[in-house]
Every structure is written in C-alpha cells, then in structure tokens.
PDB file of N, CA and C in Angstrom:
ATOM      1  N   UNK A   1     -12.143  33.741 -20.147  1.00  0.00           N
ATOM      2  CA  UNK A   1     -12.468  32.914 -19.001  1.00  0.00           C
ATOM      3  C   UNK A   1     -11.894  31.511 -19.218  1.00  0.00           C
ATOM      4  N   UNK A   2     -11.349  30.515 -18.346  1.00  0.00           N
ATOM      5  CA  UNK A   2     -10.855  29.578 -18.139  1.00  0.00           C
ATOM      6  C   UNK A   2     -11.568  28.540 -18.199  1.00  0.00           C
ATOM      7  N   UNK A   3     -11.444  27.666 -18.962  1.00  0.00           N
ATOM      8  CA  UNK A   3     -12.630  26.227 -19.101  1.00  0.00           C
ATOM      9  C   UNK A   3     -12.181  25.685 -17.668  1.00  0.00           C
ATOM     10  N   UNK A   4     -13.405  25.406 -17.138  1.00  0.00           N
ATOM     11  CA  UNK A   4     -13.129  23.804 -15.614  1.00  0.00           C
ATOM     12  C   UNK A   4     -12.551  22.691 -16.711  1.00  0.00           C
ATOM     13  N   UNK A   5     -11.697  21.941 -16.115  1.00  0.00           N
ATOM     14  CA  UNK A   5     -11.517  20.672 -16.739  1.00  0.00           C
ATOM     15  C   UNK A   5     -12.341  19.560 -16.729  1.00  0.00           C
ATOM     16  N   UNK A   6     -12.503  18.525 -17.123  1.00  0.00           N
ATOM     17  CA  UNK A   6     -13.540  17.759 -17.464  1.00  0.00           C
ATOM     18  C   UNK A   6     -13.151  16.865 -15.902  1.00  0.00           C
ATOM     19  N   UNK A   7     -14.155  16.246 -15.213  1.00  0.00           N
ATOM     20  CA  UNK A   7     -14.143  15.628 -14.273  1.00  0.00           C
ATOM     21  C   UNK A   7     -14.789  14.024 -14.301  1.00  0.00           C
ATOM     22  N   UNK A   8     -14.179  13.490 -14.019  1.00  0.00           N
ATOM     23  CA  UNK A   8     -14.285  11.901 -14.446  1.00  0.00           C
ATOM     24  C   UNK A   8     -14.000  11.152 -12.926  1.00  0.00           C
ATOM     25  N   UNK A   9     -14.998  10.339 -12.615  1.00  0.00           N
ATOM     26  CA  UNK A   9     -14.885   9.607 -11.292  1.00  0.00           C
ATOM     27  C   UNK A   9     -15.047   8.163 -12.468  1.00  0.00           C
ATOM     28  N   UNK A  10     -14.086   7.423 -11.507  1.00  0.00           N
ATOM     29  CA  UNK A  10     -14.051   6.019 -11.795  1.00  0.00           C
ATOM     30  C   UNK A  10     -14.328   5.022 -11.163  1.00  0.00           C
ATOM     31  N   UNK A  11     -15.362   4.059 -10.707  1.00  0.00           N
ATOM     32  CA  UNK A  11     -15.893   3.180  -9.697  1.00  0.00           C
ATOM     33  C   UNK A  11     -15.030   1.774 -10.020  1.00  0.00           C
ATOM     34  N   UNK A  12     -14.057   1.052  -9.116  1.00  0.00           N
ATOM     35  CA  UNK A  12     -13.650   0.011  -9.864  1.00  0.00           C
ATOM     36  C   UNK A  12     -14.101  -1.362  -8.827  1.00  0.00           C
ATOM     37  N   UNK A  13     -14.020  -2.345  -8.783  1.00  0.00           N
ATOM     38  CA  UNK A  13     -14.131  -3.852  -8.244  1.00  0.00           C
ATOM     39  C   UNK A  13     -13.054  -3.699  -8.972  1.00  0.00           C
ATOM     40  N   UNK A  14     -12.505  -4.946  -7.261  1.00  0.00           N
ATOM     41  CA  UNK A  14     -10.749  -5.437  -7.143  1.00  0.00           C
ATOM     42  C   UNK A  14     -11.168  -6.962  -7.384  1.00  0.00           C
ATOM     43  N   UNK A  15      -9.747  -7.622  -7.118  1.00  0.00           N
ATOM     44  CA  UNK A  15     -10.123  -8.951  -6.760  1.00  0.00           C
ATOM     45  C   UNK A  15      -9.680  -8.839  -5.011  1.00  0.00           C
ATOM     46  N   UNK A  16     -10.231  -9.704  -4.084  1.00  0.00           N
ATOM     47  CA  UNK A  16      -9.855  -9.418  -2.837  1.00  0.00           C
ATOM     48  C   UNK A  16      -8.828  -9.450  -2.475  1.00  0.00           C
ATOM     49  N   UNK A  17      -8.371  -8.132  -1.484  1.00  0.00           N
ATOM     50  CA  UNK A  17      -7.016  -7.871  -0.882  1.00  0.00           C
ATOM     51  C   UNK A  17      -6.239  -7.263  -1.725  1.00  0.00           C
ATOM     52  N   UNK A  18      -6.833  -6.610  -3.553  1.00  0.00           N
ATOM     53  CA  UNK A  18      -5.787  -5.882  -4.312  1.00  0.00           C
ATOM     54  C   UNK A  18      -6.029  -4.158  -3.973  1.00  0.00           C
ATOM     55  N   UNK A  19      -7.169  -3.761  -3.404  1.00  0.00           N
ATOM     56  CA  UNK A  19      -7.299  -2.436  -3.379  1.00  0.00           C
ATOM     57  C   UNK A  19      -6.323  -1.335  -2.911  1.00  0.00           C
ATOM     58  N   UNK A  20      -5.788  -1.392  -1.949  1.00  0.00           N
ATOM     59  CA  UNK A  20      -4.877  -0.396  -1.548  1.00  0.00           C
ATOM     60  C   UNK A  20      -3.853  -0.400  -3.110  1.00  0.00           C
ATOM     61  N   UNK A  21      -3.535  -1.748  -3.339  1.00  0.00           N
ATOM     62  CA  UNK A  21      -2.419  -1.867  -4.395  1.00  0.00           C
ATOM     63  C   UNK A  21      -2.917  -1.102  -5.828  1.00  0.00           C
ATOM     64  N   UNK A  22      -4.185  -1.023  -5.886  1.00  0.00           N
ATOM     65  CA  UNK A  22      -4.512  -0.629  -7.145  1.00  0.00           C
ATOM     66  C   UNK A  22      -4.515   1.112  -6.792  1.00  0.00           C
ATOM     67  N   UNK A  23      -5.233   1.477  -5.601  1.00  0.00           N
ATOM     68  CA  UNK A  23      -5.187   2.473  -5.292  1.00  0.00           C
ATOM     69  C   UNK A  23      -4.106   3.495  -5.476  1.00  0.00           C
ATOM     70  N   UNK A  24      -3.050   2.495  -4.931  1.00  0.00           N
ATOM     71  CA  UNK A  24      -1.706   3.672  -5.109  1.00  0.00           C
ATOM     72  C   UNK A  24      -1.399   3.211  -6.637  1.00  0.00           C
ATOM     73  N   UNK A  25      -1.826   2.596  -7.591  1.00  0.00           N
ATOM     74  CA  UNK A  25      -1.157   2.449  -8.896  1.00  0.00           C
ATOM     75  C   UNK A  25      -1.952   3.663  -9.731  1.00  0.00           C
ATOM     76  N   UNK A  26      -2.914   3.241  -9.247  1.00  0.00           N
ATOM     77  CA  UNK A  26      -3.801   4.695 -10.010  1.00  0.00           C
ATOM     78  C   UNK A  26      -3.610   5.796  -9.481  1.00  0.00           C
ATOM     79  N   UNK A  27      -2.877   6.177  -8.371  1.00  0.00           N
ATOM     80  CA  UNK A  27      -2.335   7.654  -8.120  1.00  0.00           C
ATOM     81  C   UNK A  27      -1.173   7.945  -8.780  1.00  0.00           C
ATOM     82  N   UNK A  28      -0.864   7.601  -9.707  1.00  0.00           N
ATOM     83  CA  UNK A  28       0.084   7.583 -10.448  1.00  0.00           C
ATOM     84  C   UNK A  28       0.490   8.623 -11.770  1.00  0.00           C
ATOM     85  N   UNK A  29      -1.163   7.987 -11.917  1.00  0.00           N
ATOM     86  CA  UNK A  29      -1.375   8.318 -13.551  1.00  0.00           C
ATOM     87  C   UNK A  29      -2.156   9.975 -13.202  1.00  0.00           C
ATOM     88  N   UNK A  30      -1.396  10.512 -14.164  1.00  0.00           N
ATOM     89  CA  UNK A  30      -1.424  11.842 -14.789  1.00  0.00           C
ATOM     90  C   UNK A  30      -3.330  12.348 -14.469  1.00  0.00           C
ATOM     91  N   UNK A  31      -3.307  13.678 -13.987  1.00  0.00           N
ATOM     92  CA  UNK A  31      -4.989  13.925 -13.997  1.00  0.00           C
ATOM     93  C   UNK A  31      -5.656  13.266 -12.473  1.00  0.00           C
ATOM     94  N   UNK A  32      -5.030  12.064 -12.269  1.00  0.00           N
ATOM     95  CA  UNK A  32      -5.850  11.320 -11.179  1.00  0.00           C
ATOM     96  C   UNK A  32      -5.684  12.664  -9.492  1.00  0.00           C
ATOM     97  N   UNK A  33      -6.654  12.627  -9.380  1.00  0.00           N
ATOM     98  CA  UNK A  33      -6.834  13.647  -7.726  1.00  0.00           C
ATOM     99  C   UNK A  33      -6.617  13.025  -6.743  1.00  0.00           C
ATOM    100  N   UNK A  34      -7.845  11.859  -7.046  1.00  0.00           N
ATOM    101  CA  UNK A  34      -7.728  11.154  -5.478  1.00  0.00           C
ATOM    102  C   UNK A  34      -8.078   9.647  -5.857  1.00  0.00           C
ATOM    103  N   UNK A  35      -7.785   8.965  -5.381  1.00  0.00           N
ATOM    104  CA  UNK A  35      -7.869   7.829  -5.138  1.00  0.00           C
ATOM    105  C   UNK A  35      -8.211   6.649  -3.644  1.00  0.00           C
ATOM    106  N   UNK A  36      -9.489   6.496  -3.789  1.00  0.00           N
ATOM    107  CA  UNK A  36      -9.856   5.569  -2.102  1.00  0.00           C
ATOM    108  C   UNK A  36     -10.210   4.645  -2.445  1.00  0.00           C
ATOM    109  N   UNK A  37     -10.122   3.578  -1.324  1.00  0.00           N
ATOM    110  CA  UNK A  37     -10.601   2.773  -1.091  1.00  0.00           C
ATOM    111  C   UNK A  37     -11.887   2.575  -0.284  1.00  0.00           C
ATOM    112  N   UNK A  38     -13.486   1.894  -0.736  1.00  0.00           N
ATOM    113  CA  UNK A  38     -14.530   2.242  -0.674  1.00  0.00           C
ATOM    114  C   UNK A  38     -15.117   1.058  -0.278  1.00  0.00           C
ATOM    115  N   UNK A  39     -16.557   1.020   0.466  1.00  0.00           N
ATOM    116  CA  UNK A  39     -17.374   0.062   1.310  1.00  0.00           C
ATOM    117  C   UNK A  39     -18.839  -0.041  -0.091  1.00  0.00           C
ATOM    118  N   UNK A  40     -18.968  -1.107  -0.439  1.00  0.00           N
ATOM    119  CA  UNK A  40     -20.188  -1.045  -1.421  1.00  0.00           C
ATOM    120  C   UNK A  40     -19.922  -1.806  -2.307  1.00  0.00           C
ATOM    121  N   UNK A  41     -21.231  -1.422  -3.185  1.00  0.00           N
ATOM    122  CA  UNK A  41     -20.616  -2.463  -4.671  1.00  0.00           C
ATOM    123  C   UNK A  41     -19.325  -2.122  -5.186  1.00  0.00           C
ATOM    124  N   UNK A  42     -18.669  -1.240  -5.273  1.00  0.00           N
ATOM    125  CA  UNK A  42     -17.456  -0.880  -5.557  1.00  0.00           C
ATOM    126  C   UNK A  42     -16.385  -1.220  -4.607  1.00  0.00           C
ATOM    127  N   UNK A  43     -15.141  -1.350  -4.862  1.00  0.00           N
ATOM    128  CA  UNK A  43     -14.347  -1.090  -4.225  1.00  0.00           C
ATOM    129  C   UNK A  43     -13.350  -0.249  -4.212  1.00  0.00           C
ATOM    130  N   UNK A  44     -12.952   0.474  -5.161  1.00  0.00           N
ATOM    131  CA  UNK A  44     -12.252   1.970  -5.475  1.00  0.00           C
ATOM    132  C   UNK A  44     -12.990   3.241  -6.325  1.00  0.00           C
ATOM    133  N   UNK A  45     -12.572   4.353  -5.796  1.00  0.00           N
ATOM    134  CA  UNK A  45     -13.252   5.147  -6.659  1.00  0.00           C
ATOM    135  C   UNK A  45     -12.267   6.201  -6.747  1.00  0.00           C
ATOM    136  N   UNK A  46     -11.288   6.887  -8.002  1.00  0.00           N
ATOM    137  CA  UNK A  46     -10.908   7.281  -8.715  1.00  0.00           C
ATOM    138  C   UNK A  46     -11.411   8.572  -9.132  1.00  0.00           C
ATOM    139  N   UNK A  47     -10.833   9.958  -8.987  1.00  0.00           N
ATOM    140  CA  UNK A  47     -11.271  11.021  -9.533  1.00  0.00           C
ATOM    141  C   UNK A  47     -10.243  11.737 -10.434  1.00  0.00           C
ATOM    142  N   UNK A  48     -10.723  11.688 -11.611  1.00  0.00           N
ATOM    143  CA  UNK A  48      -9.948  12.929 -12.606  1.00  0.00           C
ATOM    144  C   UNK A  48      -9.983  13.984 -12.823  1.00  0.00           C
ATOM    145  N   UNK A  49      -9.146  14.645 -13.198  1.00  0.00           N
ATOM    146  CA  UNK A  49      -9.663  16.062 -13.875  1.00  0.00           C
ATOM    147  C   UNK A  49      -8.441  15.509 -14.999  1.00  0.00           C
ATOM    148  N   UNK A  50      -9.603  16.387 -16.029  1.00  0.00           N
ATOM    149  CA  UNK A  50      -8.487  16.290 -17.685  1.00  0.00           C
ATOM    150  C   UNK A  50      -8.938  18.030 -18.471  1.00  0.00           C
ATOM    151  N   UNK A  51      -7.912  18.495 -18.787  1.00  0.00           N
ATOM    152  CA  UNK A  51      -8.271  19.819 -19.830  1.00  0.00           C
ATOM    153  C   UNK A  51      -8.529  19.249 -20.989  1.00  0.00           C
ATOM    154  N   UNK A  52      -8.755  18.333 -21.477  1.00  0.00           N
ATOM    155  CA  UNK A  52      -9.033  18.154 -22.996  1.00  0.00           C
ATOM    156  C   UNK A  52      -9.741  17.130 -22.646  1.00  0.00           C
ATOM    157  N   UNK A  53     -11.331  16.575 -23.410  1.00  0.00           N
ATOM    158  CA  UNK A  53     -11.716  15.523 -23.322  1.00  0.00           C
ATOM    159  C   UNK A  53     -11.346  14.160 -24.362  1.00  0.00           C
ATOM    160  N   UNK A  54     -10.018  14.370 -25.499  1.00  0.00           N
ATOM    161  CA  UNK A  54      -9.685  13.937 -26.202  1.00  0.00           C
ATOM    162  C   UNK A  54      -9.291  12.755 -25.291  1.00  0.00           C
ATOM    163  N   UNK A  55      -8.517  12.944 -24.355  1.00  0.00           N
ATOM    164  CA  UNK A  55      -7.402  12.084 -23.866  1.00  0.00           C
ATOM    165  C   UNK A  55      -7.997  11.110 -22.565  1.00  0.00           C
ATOM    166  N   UNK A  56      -9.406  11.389 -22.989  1.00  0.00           N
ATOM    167  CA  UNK A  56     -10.348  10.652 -21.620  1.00  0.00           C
ATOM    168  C   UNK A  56     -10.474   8.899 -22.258  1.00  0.00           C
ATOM    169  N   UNK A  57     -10.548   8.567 -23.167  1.00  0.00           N
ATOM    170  CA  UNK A  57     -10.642   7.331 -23.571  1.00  0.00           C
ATOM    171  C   UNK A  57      -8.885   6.559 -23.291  1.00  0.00           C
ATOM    172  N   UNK A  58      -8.013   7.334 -23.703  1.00  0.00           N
ATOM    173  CA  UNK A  58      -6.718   6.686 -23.727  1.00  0.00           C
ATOM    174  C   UNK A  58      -5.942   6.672 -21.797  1.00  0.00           C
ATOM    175  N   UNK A  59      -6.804   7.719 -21.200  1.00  0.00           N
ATOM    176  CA  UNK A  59      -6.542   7.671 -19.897  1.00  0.00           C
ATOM    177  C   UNK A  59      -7.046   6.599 -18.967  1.00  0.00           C
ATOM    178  N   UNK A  60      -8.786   6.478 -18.917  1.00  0.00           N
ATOM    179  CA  UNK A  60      -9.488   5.472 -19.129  1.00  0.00           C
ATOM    180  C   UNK A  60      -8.885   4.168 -18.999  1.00  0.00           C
ATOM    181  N   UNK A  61      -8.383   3.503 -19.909  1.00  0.00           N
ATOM    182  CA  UNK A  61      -7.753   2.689 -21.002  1.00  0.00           C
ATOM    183  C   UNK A  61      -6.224   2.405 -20.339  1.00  0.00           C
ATOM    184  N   UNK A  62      -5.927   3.129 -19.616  1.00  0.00           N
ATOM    185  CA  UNK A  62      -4.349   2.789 -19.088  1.00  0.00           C
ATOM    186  C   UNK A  62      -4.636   2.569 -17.770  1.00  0.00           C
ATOM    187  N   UNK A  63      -6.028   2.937 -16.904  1.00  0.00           N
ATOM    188  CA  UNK A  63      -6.149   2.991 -15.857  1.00  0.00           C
ATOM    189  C   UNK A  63      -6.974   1.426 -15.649  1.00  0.00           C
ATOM    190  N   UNK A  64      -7.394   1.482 -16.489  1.00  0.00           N
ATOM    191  CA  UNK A  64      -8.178  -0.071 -16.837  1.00  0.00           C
ATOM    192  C   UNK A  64      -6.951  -0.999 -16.440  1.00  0.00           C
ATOM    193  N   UNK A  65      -5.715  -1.046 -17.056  1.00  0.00           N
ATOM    194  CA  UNK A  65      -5.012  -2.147 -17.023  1.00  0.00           C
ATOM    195  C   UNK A  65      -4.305  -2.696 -15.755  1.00  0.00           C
ATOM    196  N   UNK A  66      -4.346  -1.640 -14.709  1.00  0.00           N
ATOM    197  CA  UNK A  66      -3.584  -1.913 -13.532  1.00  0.00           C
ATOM    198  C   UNK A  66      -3.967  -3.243 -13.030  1.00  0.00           C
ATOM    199  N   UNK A  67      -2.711  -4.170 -12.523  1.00  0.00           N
ATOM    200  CA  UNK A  67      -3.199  -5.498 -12.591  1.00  0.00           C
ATOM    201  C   UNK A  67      -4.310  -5.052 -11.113  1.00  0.00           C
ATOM    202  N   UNK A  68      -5.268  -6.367 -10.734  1.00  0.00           N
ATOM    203  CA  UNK A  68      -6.343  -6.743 -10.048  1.00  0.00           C
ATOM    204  C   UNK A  68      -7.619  -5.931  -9.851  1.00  0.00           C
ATOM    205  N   UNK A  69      -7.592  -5.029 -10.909  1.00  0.00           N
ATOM    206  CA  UNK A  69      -9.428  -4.397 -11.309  1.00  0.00           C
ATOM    207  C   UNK A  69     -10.297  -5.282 -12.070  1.00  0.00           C
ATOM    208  N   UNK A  70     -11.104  -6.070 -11.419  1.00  0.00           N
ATOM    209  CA  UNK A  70     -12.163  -6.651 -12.530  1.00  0.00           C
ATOM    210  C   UNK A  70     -12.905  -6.189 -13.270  1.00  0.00           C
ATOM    211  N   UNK A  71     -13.522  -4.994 -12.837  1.00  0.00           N
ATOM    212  CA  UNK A  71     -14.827  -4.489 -13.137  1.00  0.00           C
ATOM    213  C   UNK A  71     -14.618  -2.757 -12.995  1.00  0.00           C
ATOM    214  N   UNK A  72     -15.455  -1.864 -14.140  1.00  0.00           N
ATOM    215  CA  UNK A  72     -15.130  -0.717 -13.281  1.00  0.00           C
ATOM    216  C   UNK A  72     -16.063  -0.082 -14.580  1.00  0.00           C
ATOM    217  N   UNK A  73     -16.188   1.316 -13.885  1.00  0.00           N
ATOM    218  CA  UNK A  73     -17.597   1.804 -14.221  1.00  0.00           C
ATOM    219  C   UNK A  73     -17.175   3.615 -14.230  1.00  0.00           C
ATOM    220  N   UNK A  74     -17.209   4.084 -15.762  1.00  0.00           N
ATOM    221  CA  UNK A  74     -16.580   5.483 -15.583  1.00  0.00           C
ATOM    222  C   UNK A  74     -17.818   6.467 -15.360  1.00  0.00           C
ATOM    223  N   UNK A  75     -17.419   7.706 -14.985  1.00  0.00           N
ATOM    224  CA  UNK A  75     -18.938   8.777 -14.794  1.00  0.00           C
ATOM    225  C   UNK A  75     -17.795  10.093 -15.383  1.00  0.00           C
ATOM    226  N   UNK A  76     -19.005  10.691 -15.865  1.00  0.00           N
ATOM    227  CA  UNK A  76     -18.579  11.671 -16.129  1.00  0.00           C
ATOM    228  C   UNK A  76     -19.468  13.010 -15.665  1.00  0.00           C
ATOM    229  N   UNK A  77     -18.788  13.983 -15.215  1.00  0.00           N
ATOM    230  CA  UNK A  77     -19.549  14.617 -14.416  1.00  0.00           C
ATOM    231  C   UNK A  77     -20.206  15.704 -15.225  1.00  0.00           C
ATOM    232  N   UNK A  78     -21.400  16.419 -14.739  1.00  0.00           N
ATOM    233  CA  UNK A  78     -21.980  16.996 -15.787  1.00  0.00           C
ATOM    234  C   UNK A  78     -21.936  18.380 -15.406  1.00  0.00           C
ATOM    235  N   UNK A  79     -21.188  18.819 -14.309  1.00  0.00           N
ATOM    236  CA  UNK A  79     -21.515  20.155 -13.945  1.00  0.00           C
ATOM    237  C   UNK A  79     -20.039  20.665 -13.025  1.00  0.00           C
TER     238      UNK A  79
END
C-alpha cells in the first residue's frame, strides 16, 4: 500500500500589497499545491504535500525566505 504524503499548510502575513507576489513565488517551490491569497489574520495560505518528512524543515526554510513574508505559521496535518 502507498503512504499519503505528508500535508503541510502554511499561514503567512505579508507586508501590504506583497501577497499576490509572494503567492506566485511560493508556487514555485517543489511540493507546493496551492497557493491563495486570504481575508484574516493571515494573509496567504500555502499547501504542501511532501513524500518524505525529512525535507519538511529545509522546504519550510526556503519558503520562509521569499522576500515580503513577515510572519508565518506552519500546520501539519494529522490525518
């Protein structure tokens, strides 16, 4: 049987007027599904899938750097 891959949503705060820009930077990166732009304490939210959970910190970690994310908040899904 086939493992599900690990599923990782990412909640980020922009600085104002960077979201679309971050949006399409993070559709970029490898694993990423979807990427929107969102009404709330957040302003992007980011979904992964990864087959290995090794590579969740270094993915994480590259997605962090896109310039104008201040803030951002990973989940990991449990089911």
């Amino acid at each position: 049987m086939k493992e599900k891959p690990l599923v990782v949503y990412m909640l980020m705060s922009t600085k104002a007027g960077k979201e679309r820009e971050v949006v399409k930077e993070a559709r970029r990166f490898p694993g990423v599904t979807e990427a929107k732009v969102v009404y709330g304490e957040y302003d992007v939210i980011v979904r992964i899938e990864l087959n290995d959970f090794s590579v969740l910190d270094e993915t994480v970690t590259l997605i962090r750097r896109i310039p104008g994310i201040t803030k951002t908040a990973t989940l990991i899904s449990a089911a």
